[in-house]
N, C-alpha and C. Protein backbone atom coordinates (compact mmCIF):
# COMPACT_ATOMS: atom_id res chain seq x y z
N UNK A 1 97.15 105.99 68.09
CA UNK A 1 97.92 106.20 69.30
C UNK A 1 97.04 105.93 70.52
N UNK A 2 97.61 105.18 71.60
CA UNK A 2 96.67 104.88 72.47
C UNK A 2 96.30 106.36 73.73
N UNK A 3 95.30 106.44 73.85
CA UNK A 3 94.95 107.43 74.99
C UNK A 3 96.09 107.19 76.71
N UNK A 4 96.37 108.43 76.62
CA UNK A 4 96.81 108.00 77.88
C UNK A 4 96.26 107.86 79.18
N UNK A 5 97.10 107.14 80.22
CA UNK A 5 96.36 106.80 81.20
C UNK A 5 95.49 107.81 82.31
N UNK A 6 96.07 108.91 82.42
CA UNK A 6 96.00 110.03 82.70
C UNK A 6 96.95 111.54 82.56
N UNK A 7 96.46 112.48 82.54
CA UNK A 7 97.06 113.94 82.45
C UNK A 7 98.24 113.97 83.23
N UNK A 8 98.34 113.48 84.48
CA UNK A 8 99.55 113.47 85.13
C UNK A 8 100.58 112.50 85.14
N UNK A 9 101.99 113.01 84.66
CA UNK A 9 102.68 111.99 84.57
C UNK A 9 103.27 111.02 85.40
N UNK A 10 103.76 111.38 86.65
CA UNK A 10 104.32 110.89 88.20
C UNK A 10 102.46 109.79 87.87
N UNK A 11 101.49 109.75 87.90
CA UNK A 11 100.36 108.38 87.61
C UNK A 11 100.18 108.08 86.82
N UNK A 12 100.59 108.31 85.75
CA UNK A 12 100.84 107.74 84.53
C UNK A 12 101.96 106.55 84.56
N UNK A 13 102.92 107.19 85.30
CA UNK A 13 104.13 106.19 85.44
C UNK A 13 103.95 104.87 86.52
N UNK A 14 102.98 105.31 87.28
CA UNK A 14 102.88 103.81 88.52
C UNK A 14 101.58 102.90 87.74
N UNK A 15 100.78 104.00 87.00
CA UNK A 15 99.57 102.73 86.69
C UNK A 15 100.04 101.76 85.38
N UNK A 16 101.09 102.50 85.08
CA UNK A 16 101.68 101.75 83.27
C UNK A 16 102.59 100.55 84.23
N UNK A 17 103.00 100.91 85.26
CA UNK A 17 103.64 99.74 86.14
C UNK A 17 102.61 98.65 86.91
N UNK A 18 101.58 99.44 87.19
CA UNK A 18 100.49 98.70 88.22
C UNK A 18 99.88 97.60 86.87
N UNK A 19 99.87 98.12 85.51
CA UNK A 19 99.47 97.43 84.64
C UNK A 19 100.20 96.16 84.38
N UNK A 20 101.44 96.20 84.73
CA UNK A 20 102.42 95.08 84.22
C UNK A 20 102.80 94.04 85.26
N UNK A 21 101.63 94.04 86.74
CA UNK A 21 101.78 92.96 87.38
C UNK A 21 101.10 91.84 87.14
N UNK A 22 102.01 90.91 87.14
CA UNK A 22 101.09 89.70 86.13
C UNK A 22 100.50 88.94 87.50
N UNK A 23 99.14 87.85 87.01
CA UNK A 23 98.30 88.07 87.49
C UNK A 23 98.96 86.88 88.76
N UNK A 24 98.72 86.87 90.11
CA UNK A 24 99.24 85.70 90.95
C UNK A 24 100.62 86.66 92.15
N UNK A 25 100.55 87.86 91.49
CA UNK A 25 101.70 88.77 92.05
C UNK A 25 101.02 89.93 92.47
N UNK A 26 102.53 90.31 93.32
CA UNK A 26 101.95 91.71 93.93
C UNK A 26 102.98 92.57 94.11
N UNK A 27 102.66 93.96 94.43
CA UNK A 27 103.50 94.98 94.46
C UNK A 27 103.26 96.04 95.46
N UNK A 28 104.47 96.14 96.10
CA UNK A 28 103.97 97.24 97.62
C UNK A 28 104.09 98.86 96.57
N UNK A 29 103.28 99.50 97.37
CA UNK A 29 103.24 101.19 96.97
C UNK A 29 104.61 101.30 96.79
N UNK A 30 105.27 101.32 97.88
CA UNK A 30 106.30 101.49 98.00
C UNK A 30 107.61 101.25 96.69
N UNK A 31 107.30 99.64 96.04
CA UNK A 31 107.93 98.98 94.95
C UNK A 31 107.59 99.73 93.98
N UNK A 32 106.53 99.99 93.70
CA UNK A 32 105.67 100.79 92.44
C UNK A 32 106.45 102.23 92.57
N UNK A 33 106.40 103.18 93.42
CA UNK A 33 106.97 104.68 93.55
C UNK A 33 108.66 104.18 92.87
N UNK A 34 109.77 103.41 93.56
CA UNK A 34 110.78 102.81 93.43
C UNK A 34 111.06 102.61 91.83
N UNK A 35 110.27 101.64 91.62
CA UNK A 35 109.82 101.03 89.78
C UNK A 35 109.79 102.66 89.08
N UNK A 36 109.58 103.17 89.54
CA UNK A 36 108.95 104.74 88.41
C UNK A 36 109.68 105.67 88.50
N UNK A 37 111.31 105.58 89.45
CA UNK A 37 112.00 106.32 90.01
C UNK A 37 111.80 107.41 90.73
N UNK A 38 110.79 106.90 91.33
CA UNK A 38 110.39 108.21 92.63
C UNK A 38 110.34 107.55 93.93
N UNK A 39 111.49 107.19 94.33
CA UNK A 39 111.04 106.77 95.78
C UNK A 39 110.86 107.71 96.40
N UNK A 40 110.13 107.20 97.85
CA UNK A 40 109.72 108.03 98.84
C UNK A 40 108.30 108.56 98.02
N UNK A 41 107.77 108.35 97.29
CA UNK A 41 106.38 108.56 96.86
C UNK A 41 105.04 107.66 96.33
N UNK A 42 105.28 106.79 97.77
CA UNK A 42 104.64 105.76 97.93
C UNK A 42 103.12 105.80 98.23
N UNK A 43 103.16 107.30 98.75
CA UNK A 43 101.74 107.61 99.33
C UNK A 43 101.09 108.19 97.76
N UNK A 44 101.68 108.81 96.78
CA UNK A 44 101.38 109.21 95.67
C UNK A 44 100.88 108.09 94.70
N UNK A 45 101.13 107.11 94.71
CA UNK A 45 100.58 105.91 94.10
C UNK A 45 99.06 105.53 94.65
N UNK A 46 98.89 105.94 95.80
CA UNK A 46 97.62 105.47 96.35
C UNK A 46 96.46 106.51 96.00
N UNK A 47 97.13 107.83 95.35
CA UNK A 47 96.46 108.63 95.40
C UNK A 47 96.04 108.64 93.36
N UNK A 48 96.96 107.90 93.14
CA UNK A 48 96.74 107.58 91.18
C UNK A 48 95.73 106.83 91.62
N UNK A 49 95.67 105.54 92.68
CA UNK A 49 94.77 104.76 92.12
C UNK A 49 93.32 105.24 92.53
N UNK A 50 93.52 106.14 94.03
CA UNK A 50 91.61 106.71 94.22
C UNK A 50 91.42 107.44 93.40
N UNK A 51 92.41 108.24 92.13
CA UNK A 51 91.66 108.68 91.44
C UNK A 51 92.09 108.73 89.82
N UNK A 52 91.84 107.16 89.59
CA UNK A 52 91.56 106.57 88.63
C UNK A 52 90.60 107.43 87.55
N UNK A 53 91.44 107.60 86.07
CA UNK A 53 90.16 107.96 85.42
C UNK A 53 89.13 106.91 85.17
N UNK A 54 87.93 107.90 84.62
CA UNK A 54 86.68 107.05 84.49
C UNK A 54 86.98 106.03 82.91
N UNK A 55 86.94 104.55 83.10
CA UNK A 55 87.20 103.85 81.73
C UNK A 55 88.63 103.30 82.05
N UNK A 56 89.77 103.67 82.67
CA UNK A 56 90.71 103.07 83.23
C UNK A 56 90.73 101.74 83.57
N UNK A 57 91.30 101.39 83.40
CA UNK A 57 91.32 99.58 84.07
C UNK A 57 92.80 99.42 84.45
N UNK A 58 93.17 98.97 85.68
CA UNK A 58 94.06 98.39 85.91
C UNK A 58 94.02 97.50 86.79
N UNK A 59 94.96 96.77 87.51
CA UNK A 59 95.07 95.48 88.69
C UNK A 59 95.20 96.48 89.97
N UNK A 60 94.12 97.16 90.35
CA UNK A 60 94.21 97.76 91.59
C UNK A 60 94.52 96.81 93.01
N UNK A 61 93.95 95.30 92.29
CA UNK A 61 94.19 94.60 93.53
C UNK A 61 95.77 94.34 93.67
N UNK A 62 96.04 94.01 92.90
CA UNK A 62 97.87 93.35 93.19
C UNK A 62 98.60 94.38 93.44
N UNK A 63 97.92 95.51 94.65
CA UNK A 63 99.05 96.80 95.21
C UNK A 63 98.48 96.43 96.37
N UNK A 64 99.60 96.11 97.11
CA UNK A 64 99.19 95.83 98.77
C UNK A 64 100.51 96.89 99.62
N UNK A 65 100.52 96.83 100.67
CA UNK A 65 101.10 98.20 101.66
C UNK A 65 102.36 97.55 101.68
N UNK A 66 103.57 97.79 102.30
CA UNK A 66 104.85 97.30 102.11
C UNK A 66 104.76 96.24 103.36
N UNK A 67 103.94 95.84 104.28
CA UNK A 67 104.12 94.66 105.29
C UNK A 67 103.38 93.54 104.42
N UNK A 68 102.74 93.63 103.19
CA UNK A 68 102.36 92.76 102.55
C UNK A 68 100.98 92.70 102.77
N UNK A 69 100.34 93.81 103.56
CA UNK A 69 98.77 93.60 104.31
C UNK A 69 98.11 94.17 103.14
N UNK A 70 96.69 94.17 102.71
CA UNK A 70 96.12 95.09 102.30
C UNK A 70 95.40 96.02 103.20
N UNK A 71 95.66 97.56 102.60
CA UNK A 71 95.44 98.75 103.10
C UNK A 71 93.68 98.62 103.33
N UNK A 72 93.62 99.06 104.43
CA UNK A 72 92.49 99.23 104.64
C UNK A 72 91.39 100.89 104.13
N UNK A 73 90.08 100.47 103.65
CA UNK A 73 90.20 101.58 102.62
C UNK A 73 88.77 102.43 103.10
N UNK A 74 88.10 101.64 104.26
CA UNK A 74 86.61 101.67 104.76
C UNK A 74 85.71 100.67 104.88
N UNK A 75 84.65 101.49 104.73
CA UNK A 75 83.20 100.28 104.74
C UNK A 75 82.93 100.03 103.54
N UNK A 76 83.57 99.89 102.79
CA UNK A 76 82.42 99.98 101.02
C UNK A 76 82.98 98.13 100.68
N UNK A 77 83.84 97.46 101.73
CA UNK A 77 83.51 96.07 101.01
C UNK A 77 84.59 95.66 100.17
N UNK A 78 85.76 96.93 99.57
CA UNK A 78 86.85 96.84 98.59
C UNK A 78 87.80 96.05 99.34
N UNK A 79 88.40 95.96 100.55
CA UNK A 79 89.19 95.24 101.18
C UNK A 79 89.27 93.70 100.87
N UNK A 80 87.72 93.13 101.47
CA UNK A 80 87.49 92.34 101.07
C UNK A 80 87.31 91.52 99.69
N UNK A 81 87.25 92.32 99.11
CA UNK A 81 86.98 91.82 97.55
C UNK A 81 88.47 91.83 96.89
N UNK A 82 89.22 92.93 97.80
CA UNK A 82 90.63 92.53 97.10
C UNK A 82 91.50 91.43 97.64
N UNK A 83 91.25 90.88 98.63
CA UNK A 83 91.65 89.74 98.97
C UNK A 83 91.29 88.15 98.12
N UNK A 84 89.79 88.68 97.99
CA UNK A 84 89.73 87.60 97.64
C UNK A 84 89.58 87.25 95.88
N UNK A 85 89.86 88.51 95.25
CA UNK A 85 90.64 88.63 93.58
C UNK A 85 91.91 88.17 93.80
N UNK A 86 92.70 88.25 94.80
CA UNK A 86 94.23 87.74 94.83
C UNK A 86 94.02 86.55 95.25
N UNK A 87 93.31 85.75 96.25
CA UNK A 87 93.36 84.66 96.44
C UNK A 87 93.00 83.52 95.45
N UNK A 88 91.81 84.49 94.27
CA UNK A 88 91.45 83.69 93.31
C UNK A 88 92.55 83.88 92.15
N UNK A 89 93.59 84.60 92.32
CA UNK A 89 95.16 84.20 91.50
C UNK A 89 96.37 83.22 92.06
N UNK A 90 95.72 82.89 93.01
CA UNK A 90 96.90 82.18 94.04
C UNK A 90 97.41 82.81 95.03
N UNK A 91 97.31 83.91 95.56
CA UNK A 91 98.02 84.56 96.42
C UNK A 91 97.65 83.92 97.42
N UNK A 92 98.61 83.88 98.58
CA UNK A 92 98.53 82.87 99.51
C UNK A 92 98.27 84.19 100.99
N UNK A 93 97.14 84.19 101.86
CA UNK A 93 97.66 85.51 102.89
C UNK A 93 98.07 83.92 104.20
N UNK A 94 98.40 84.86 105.20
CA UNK A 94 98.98 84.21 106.24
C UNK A 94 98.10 84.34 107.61
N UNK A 95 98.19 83.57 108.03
CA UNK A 95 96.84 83.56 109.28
C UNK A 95 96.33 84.81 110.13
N UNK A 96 97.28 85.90 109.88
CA UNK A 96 97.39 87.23 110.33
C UNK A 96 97.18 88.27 108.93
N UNK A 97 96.54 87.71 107.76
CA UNK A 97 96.47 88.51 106.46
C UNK A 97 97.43 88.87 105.82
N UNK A 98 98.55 88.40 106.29
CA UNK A 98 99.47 89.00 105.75
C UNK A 98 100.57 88.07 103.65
N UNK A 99 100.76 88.70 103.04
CA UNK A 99 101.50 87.88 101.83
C UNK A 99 102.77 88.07 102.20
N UNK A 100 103.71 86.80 101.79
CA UNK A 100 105.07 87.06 101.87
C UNK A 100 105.30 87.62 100.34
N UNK A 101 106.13 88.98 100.94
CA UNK A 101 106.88 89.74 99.49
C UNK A 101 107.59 89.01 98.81
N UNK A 102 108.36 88.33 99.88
CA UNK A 102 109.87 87.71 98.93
C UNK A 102 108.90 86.09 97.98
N UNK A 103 107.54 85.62 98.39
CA UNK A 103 107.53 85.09 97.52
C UNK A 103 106.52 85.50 96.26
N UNK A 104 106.00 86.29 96.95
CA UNK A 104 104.83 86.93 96.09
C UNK A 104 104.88 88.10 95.08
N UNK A 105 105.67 88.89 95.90
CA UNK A 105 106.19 90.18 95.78
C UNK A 105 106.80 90.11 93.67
N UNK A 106 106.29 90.87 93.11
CA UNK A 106 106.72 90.80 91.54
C UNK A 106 107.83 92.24 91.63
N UNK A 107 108.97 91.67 91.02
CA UNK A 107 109.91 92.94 90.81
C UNK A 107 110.31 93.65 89.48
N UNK A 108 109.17 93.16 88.52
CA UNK A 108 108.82 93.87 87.28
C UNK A 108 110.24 93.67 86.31
């Protein structure tokens, strides 16, 4: 039986979703809470992924904010590096950083 992703189920349910974005796509918090039947718990998804168990793996990059921007997260450099893991799938940003949902956007 496989280990689960974590103890809590409400992150259990967005990272088993965050897992199933295939690679070149993306998904707002927002889509992910929606996908797991919890809307309006968009901010709760952000909070599965800062606290990821240790050994976890998922596509943390292909979750961007619902204007299509990526969330800004600090100084540690992750911003950047998630841009440019999506750009090295094809993701296209727009001269203002921004991805279009409607073409990028994966609806699982």
């Amino acid at each position: 039986m496989a280990k689960p992703l974590t103890t809590n189920p409400q992150h259990a349910a967005f990272l088993a979703i965050i897992q199933g974005i295939p690679e070149g796509w993306v998904m707002s918090y927002g889509m992910i809470a929606r996908a797991a039947g919890l809307p309006r718990h968009s901010r709760h998804v952000g909070v599965a992924l800062k606290h990821l168990p240790e050994g976890v793996k998922v596509p943390w990059w292909r979750v961007v904010n619902g204007e299509g921007r990526i969330s800004a997260r600090g100084f540690d450099g992750s911003d950047e590096r998630q841009r440019l893991l999506l750009e090295e799938e094809g993701v296209v940003f727009s001269d203002t950083g921004k991805i279009d949902l409607k073409r990028f956007g994966w609806m699982g």
